[in-house]
C-alpha atoms as a PDB file:
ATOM      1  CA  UNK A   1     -32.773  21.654  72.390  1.00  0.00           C
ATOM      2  CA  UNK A   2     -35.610  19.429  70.526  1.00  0.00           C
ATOM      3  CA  UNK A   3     -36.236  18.430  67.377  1.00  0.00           C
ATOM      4  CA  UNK A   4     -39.064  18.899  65.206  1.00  0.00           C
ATOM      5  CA  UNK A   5     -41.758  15.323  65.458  1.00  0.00           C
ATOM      6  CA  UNK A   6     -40.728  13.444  62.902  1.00  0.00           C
ATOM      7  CA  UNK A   7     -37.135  14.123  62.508  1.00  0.00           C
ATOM      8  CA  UNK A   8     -34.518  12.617  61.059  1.00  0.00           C
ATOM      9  CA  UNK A   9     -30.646  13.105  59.681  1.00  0.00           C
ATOM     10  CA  UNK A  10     -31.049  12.816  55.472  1.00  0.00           C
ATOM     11  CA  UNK A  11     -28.851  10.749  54.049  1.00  0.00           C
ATOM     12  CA  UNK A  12     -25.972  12.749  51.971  1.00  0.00           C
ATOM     13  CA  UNK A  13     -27.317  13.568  48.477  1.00  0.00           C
ATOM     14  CA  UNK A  14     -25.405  11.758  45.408  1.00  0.00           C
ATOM     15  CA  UNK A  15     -22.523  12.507  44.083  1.00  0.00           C
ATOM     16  CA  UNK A  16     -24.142  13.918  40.462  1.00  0.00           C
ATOM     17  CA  UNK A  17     -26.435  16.503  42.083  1.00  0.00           C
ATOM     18  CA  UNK A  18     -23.569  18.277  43.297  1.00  0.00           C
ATOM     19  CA  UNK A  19     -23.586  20.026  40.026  1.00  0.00           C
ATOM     20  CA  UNK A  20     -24.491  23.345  39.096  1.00  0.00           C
ATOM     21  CA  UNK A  21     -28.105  22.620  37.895  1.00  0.00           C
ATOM     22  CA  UNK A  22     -30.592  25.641  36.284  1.00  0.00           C
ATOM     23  CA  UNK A  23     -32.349  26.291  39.747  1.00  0.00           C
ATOM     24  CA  UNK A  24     -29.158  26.684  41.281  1.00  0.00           C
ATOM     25  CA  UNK A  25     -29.990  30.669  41.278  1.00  0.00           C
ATOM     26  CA  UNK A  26     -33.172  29.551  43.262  1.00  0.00           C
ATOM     27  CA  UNK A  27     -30.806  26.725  45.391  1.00  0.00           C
ATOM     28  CA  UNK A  28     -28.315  29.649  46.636  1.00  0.00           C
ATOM     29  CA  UNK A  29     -31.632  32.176  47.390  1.00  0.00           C
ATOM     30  CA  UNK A  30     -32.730  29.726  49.505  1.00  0.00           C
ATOM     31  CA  UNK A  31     -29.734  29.156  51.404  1.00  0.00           C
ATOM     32  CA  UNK A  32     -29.540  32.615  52.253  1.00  0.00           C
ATOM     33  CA  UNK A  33     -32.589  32.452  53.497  1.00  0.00           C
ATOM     34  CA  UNK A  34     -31.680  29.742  55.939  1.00  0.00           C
ATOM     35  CA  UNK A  35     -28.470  31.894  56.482  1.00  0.00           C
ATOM     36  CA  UNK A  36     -30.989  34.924  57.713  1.00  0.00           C
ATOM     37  CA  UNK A  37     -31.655  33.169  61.093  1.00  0.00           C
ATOM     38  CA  UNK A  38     -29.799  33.838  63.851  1.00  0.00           C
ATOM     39  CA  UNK A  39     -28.508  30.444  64.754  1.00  0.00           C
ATOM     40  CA  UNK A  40     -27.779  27.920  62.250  1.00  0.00           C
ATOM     41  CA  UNK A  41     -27.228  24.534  63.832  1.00  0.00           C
ATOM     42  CA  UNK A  42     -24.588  22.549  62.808  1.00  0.00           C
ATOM     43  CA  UNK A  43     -26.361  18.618  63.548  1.00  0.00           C
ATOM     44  CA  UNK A  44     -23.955  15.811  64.673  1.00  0.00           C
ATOM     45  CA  UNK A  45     -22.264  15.016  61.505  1.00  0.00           C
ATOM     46  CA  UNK A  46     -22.191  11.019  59.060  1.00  0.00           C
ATOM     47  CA  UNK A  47     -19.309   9.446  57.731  1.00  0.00           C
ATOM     48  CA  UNK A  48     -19.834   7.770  55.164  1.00  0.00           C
ATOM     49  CA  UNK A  49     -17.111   6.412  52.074  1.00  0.00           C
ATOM     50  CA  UNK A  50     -14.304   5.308  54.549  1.00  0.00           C
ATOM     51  CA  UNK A  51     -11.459   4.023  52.997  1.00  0.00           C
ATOM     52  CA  UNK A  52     -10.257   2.352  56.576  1.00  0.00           C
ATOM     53  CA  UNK A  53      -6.782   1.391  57.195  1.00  0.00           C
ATOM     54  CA  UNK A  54      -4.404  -0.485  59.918  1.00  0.00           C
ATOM     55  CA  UNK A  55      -2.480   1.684  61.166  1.00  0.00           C
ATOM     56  CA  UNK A  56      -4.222   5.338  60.880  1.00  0.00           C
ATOM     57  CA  UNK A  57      -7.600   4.540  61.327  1.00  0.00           C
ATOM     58  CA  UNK A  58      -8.584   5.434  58.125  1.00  0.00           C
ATOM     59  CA  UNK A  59      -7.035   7.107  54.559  1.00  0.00           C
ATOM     60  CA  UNK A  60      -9.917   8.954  53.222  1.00  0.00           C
ATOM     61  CA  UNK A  61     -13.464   9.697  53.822  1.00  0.00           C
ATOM     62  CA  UNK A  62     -17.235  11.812  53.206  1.00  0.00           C
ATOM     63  CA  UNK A  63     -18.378  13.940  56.127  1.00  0.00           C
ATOM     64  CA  UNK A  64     -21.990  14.753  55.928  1.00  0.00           C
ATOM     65  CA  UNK A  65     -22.865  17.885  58.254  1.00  0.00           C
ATOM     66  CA  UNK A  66     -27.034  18.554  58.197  1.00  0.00           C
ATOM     67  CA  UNK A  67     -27.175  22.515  58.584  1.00  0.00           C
ATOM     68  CA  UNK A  68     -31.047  23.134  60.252  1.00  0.00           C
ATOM     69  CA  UNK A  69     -32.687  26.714  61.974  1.00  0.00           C
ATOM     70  CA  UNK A  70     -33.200  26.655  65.587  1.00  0.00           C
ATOM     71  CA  UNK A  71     -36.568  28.716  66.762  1.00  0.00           C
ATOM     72  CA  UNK A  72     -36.303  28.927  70.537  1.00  0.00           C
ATOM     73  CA  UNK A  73     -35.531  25.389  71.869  1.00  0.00           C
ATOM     74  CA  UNK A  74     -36.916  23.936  69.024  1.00  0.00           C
ATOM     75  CA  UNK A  75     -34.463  22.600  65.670  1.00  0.00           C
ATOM     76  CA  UNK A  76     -36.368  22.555  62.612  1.00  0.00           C
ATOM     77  CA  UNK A  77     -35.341  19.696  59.879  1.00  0.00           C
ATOM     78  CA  UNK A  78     -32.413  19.877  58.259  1.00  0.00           C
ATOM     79  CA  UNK A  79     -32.414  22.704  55.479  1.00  0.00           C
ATOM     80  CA  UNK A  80     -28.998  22.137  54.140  1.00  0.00           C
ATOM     81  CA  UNK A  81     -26.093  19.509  54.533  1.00  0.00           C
ATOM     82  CA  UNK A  82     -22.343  20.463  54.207  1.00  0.00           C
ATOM     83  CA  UNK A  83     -20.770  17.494  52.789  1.00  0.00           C
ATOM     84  CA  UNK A  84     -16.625  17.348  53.672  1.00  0.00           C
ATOM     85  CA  UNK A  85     -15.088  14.907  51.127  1.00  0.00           C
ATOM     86  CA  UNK A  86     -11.473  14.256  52.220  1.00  0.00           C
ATOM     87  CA  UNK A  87      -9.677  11.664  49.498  1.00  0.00           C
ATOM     88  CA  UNK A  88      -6.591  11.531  51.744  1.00  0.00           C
ATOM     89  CA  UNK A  89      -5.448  13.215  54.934  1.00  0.00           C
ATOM     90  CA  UNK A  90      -4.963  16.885  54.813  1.00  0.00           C
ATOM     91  CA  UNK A  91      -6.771  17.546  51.803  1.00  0.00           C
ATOM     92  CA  UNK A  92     -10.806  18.252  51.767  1.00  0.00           C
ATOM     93  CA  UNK A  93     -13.470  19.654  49.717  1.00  0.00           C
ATOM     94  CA  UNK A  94     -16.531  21.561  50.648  1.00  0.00           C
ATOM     95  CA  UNK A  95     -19.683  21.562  48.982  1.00  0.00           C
ATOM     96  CA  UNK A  96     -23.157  23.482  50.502  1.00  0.00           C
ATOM     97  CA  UNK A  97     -26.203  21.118  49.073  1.00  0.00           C
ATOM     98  CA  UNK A  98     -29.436  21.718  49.211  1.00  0.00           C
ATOM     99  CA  UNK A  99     -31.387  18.994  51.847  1.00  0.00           C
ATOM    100  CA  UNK A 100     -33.975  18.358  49.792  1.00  0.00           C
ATOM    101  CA  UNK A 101     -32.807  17.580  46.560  1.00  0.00           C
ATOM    102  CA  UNK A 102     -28.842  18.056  46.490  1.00  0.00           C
ATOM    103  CA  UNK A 103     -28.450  21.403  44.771  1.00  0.00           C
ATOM    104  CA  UNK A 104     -25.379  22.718  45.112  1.00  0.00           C
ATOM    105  CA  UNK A 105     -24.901  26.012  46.003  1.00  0.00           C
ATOM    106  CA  UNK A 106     -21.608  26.786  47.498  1.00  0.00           C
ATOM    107  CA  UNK A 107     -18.041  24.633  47.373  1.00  0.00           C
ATOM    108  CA  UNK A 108     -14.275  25.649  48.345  1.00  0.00           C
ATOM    109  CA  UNK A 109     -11.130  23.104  48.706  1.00  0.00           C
ATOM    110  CA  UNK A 110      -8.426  23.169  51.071  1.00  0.00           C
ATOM    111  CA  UNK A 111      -4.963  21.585  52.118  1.00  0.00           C
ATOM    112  CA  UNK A 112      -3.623  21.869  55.904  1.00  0.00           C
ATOM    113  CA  UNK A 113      -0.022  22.312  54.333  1.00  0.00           C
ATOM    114  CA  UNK A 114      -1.035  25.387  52.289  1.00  0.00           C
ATOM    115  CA  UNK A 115      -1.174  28.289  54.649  1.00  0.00           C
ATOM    116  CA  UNK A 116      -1.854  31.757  53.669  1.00  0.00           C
ATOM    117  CA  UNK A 117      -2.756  30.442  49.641  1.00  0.00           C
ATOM    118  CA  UNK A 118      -6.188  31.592  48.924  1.00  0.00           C
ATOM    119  CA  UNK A 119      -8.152  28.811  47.416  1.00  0.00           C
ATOM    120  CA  UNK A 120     -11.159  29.451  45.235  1.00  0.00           C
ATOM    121  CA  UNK A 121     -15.032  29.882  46.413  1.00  0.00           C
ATOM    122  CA  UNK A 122     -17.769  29.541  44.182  1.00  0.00           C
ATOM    123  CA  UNK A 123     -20.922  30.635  45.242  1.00  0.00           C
ATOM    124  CA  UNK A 124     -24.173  30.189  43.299  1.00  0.00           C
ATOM    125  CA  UNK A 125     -22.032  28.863  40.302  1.00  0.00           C
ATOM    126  CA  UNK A 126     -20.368  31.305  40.536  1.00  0.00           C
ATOM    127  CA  UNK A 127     -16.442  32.985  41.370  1.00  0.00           C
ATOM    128  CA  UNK A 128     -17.166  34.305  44.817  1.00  0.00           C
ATOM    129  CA  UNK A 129     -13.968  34.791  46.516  1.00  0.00           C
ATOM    130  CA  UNK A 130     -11.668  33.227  48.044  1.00  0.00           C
ATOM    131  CA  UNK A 131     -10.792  31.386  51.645  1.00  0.00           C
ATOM    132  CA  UNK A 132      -7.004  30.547  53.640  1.00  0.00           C
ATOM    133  CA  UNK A 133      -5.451  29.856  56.644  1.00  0.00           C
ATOM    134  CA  UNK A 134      -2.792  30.936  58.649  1.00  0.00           C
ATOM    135  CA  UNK A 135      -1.202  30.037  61.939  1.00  0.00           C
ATOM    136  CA  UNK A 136      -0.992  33.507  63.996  1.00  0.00           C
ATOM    137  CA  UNK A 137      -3.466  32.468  66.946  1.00  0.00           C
ATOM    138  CA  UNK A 138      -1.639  32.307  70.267  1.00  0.00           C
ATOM    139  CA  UNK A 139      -2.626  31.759  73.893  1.00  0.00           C
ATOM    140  CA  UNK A 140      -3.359  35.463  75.373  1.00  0.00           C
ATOM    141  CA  UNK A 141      -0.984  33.780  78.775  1.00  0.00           C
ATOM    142  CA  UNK A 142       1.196  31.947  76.415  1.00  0.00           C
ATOM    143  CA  UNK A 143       1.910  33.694  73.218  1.00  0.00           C
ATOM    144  CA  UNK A 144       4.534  30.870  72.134  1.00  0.00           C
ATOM    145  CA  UNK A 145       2.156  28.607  71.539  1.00  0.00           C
ATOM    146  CA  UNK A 146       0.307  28.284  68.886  1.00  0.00           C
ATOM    147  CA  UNK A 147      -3.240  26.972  68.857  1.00  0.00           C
ATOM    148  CA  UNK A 148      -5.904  26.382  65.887  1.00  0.00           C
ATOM    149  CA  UNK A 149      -5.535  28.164  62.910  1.00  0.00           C
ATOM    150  CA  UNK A 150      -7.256  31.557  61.883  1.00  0.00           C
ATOM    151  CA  UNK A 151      -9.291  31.577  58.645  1.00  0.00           C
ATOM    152  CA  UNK A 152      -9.915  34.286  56.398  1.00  0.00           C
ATOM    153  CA  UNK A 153     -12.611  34.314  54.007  1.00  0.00           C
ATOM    154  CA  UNK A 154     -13.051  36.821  51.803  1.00  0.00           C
ATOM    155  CA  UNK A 155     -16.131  38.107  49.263  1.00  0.00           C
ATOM    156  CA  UNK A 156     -16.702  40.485  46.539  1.00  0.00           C
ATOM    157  CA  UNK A 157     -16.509  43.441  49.131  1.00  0.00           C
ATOM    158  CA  UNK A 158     -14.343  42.135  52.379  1.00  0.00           C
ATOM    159  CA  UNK A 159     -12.558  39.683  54.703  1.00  0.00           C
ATOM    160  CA  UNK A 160     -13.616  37.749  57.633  1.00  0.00           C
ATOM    161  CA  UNK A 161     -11.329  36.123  60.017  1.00  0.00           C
ATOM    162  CA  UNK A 162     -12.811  33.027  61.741  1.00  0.00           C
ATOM    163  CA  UNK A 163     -10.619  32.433  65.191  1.00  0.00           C
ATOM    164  CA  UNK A 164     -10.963  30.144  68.450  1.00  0.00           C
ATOM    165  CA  UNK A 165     -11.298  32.915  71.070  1.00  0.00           C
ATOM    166  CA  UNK A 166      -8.129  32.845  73.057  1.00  0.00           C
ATOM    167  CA  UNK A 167      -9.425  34.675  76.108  1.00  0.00           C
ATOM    168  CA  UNK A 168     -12.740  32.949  77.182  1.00  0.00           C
ATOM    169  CA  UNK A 169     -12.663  31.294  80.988  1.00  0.00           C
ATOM    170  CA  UNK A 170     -11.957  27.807  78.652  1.00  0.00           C
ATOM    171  CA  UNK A 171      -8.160  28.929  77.747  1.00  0.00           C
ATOM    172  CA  UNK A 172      -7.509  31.380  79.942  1.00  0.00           C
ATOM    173  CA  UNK A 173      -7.703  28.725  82.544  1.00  0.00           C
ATOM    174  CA  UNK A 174      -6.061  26.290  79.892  1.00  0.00           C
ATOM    175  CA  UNK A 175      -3.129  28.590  80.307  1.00  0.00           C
ATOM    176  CA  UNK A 176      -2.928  29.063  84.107  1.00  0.00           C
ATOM    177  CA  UNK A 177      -3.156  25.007  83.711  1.00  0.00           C
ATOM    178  CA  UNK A 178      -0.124  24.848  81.890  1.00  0.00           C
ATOM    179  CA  UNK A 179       1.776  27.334  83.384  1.00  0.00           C
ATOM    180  CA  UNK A 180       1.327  25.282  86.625  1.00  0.00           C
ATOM    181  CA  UNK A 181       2.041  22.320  85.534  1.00  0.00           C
ATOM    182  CA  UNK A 182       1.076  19.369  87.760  1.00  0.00           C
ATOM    183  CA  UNK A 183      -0.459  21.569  90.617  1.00  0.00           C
ATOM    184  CA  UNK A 184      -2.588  23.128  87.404  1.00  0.00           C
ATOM    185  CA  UNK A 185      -4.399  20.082  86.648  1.00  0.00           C
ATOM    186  CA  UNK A 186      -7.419  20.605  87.805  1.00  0.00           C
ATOM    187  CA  UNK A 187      -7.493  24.160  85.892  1.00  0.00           C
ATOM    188  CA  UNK A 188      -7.124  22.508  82.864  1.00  0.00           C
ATOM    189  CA  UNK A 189      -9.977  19.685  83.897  1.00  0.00           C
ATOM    190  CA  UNK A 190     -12.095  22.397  84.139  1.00  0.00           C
ATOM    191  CA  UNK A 191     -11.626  24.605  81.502  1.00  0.00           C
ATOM    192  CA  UNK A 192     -11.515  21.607  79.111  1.00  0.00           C
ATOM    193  CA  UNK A 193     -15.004  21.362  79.952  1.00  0.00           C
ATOM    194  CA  UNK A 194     -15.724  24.643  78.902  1.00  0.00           C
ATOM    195  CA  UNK A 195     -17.488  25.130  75.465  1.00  0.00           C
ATOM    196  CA  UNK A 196     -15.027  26.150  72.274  1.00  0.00           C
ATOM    197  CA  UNK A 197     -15.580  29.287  70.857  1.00  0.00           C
ATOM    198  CA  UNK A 198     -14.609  30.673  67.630  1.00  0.00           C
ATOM    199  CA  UNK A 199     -15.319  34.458  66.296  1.00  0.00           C
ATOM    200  CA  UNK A 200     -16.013  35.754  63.233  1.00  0.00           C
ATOM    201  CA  UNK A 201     -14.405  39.634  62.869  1.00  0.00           C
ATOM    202  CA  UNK A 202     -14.473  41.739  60.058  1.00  0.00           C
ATOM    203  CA  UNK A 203     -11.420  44.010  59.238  1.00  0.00           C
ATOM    204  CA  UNK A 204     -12.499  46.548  62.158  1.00  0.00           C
ATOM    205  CA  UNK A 205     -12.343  43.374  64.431  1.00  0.00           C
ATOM    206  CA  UNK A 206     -16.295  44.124  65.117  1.00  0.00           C
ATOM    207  CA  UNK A 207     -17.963  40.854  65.734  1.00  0.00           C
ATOM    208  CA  UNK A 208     -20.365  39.032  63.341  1.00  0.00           C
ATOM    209  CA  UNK A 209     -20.761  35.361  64.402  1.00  0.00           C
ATOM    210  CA  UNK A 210     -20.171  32.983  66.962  1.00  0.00           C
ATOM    211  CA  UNK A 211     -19.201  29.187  66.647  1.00  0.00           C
ATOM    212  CA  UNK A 212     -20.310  27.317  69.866  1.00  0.00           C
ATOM    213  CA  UNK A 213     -18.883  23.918  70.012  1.00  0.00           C
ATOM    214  CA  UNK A 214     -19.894  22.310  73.592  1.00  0.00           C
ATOM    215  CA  UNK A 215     -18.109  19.348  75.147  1.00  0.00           C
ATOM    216  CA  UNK A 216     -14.820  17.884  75.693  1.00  0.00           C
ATOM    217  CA  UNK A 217     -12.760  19.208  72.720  1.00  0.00           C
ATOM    218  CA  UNK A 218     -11.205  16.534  70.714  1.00  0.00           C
ATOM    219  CA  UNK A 219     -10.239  16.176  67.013  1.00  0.00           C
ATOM    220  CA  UNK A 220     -13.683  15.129  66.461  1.00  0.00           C
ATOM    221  CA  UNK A 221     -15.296  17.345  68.702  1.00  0.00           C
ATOM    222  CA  UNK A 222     -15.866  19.757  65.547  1.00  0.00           C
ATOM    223  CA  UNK A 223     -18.284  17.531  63.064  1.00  0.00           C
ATOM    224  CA  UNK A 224     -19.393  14.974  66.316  1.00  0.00           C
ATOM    225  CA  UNK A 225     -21.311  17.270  68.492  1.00  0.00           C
ATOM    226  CA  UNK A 226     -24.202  19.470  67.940  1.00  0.00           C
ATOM    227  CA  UNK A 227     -23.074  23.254  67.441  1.00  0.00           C
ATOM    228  CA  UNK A 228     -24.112  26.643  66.590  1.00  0.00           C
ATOM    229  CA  UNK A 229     -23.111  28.924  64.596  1.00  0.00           C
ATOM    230  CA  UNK A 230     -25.177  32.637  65.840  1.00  0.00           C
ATOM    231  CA  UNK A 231     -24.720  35.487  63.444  1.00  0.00           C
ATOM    232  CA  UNK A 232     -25.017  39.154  64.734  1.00  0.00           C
ATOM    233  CA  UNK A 233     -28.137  41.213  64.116  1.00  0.00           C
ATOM    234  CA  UNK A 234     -27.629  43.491  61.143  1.00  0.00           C
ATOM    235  CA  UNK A 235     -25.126  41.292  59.109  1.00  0.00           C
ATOM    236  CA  UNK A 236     -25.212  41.160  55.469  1.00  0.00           C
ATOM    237  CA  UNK A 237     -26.062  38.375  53.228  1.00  0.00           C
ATOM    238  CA  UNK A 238     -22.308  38.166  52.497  1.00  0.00           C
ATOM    239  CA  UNK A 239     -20.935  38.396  55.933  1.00  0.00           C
ATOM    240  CA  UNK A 240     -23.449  35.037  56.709  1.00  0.00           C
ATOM    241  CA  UNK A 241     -21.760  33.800  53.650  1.00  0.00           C
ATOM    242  CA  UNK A 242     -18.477  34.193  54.718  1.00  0.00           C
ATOM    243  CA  UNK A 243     -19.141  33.114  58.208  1.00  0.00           C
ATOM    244  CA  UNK A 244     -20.636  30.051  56.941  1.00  0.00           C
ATOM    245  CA  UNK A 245     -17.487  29.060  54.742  1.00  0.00           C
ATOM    246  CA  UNK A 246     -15.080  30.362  57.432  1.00  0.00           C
ATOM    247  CA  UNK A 247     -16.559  27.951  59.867  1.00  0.00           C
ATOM    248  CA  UNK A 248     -16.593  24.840  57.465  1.00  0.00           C
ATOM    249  CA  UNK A 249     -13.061  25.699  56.310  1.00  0.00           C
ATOM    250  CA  UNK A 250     -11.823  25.367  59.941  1.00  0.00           C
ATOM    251  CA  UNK A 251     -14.090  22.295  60.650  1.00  0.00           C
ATOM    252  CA  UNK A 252     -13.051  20.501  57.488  1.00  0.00           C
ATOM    253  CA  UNK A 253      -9.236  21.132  58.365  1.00  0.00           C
ATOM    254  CA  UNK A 254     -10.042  19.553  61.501  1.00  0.00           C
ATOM    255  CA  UNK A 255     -11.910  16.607  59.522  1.00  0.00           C
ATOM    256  CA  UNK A 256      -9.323  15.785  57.325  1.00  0.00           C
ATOM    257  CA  UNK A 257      -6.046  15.514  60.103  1.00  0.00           C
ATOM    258  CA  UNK A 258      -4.858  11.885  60.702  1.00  0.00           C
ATOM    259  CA  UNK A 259      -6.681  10.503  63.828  1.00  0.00           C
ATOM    260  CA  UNK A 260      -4.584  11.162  66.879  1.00  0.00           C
ATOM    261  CA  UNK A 261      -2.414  14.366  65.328  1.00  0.00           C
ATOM    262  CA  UNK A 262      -5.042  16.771  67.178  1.00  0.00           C
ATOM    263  CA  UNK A 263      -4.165  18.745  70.411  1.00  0.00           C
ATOM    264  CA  UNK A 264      -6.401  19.782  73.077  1.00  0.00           C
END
């Protein structure tokens, strides 16, 4: 993948344009325009506001994810930045801003502890729906264990469940890994290599987006590494919505766990 000449990862837009503003209407029909491509790419994310401390690393913190289109190999500037404020572990905010000038056009909240409570989405200054969690993804070899959690987002007119796809070649050899124990290291050296995958079903389990996440997962894996997130042909301007909020949902859960409580 290259970038367009000239570049370059905009700095997170101030805390007072995150309001809803009167071209907000305009703000939110051009994010759906950006959400009309087939790959969104989520860009290496900034931290910025660290509240740092001795023993967990840090206490609270901004992550600043620039959203940008992708047309072949090439990634076009950033269009849009999801900015991940966490003001202590476990709890986050979301807010969709315009690149350009900082128009807000989406925001949800969320707290790791709160499974299966909806918790508000506003879209467009507006109620949109709502978005939760819940814990019921297993390993397809090893249905005791639990592994990230599924995310539902749901709109005016349905529900999308964002999950990490349990049997891809990464798990399933994950699993036959772990079942082996020692002799199963190398299984699990390889699929760890493989790329994490998360799908986006509606309620007849049909598929409407894929979240790519290449490299060596890790708790910051999620915002570190360049992504994409490729919506299906044919999906409506409210699935992309949904699959958009699903995806930062389970990437700001992920952003706001104390460093070292991930697992593989």
């Amino acid at each position: 993948i290259t970038m367009q000449p000239g570049f370059s990862a905009q700095a997170p837009p101030a805390a007072q344009a995150m309001t809803s503003a009167p071209n907000v209407a305009a703000a939110a029909q051009f994010c759906d325009q950006v959400l009309s491509w087939p790959t969104v790419v989520f860009m290496p994310a900034r931290d910025s506001d660290v509240a740092k401390t001795m023993f967990t690393g840090w206490s609270a913190r901004t992550v600043t994810i620039p959203l940008a289109t992708r047309a072949g190999n090439q990634v076009n500037p950033p269009a849009l930045h999801a900015v991940i404020r966490v003001p202590k572990h476990d709890h986050f905010t979301i807010h969709v801003v315009t690149a350009h000038d900082g128009v807000c056009v989406a925001q949800a909240s969320g707290h790791r502890a709160a499974a299966g409570h909806g918790q508000p989405v506003a879209w467009g200054g507006a109620p949109y729906g709502h978005v939760h969690h819940d814990s019921s993804n297993r390993r397809a070899l090893l249905p005791c264990v639990s592994r990230d959690p599924v995310v539902v987002a749901t709109g005016p007119s349905e529900a999308l469940a964002n999950a990490e796809n349990m049997g891809n070649s990464r798990n399933l050899l994950l699993d036959v890994g772990y079942c082996l124990l020692c002799a199963g290291i190398p299984c699990c050296f390889v699929g760890s290599a493989q790329p994490t995958e998360f799908i986006v079903t509606n309620g007849a389990g049909q598929r409407i987006a894929t979240h790519e996440i290449r490299g060596m997962k890790s708790q910051d894996t999620y915002h570190t590494q360049t992504s994409e997130l490729r919506v299906e042909e044919g999906s409506t301007p409210e699935q992309r919505r949904l699959a958009l909020m699903a995806t930062l949902y389970h990437i700001a859960m992920t952003c706001s766990e104390k460093p070292g409580s991930s697992g593989p």
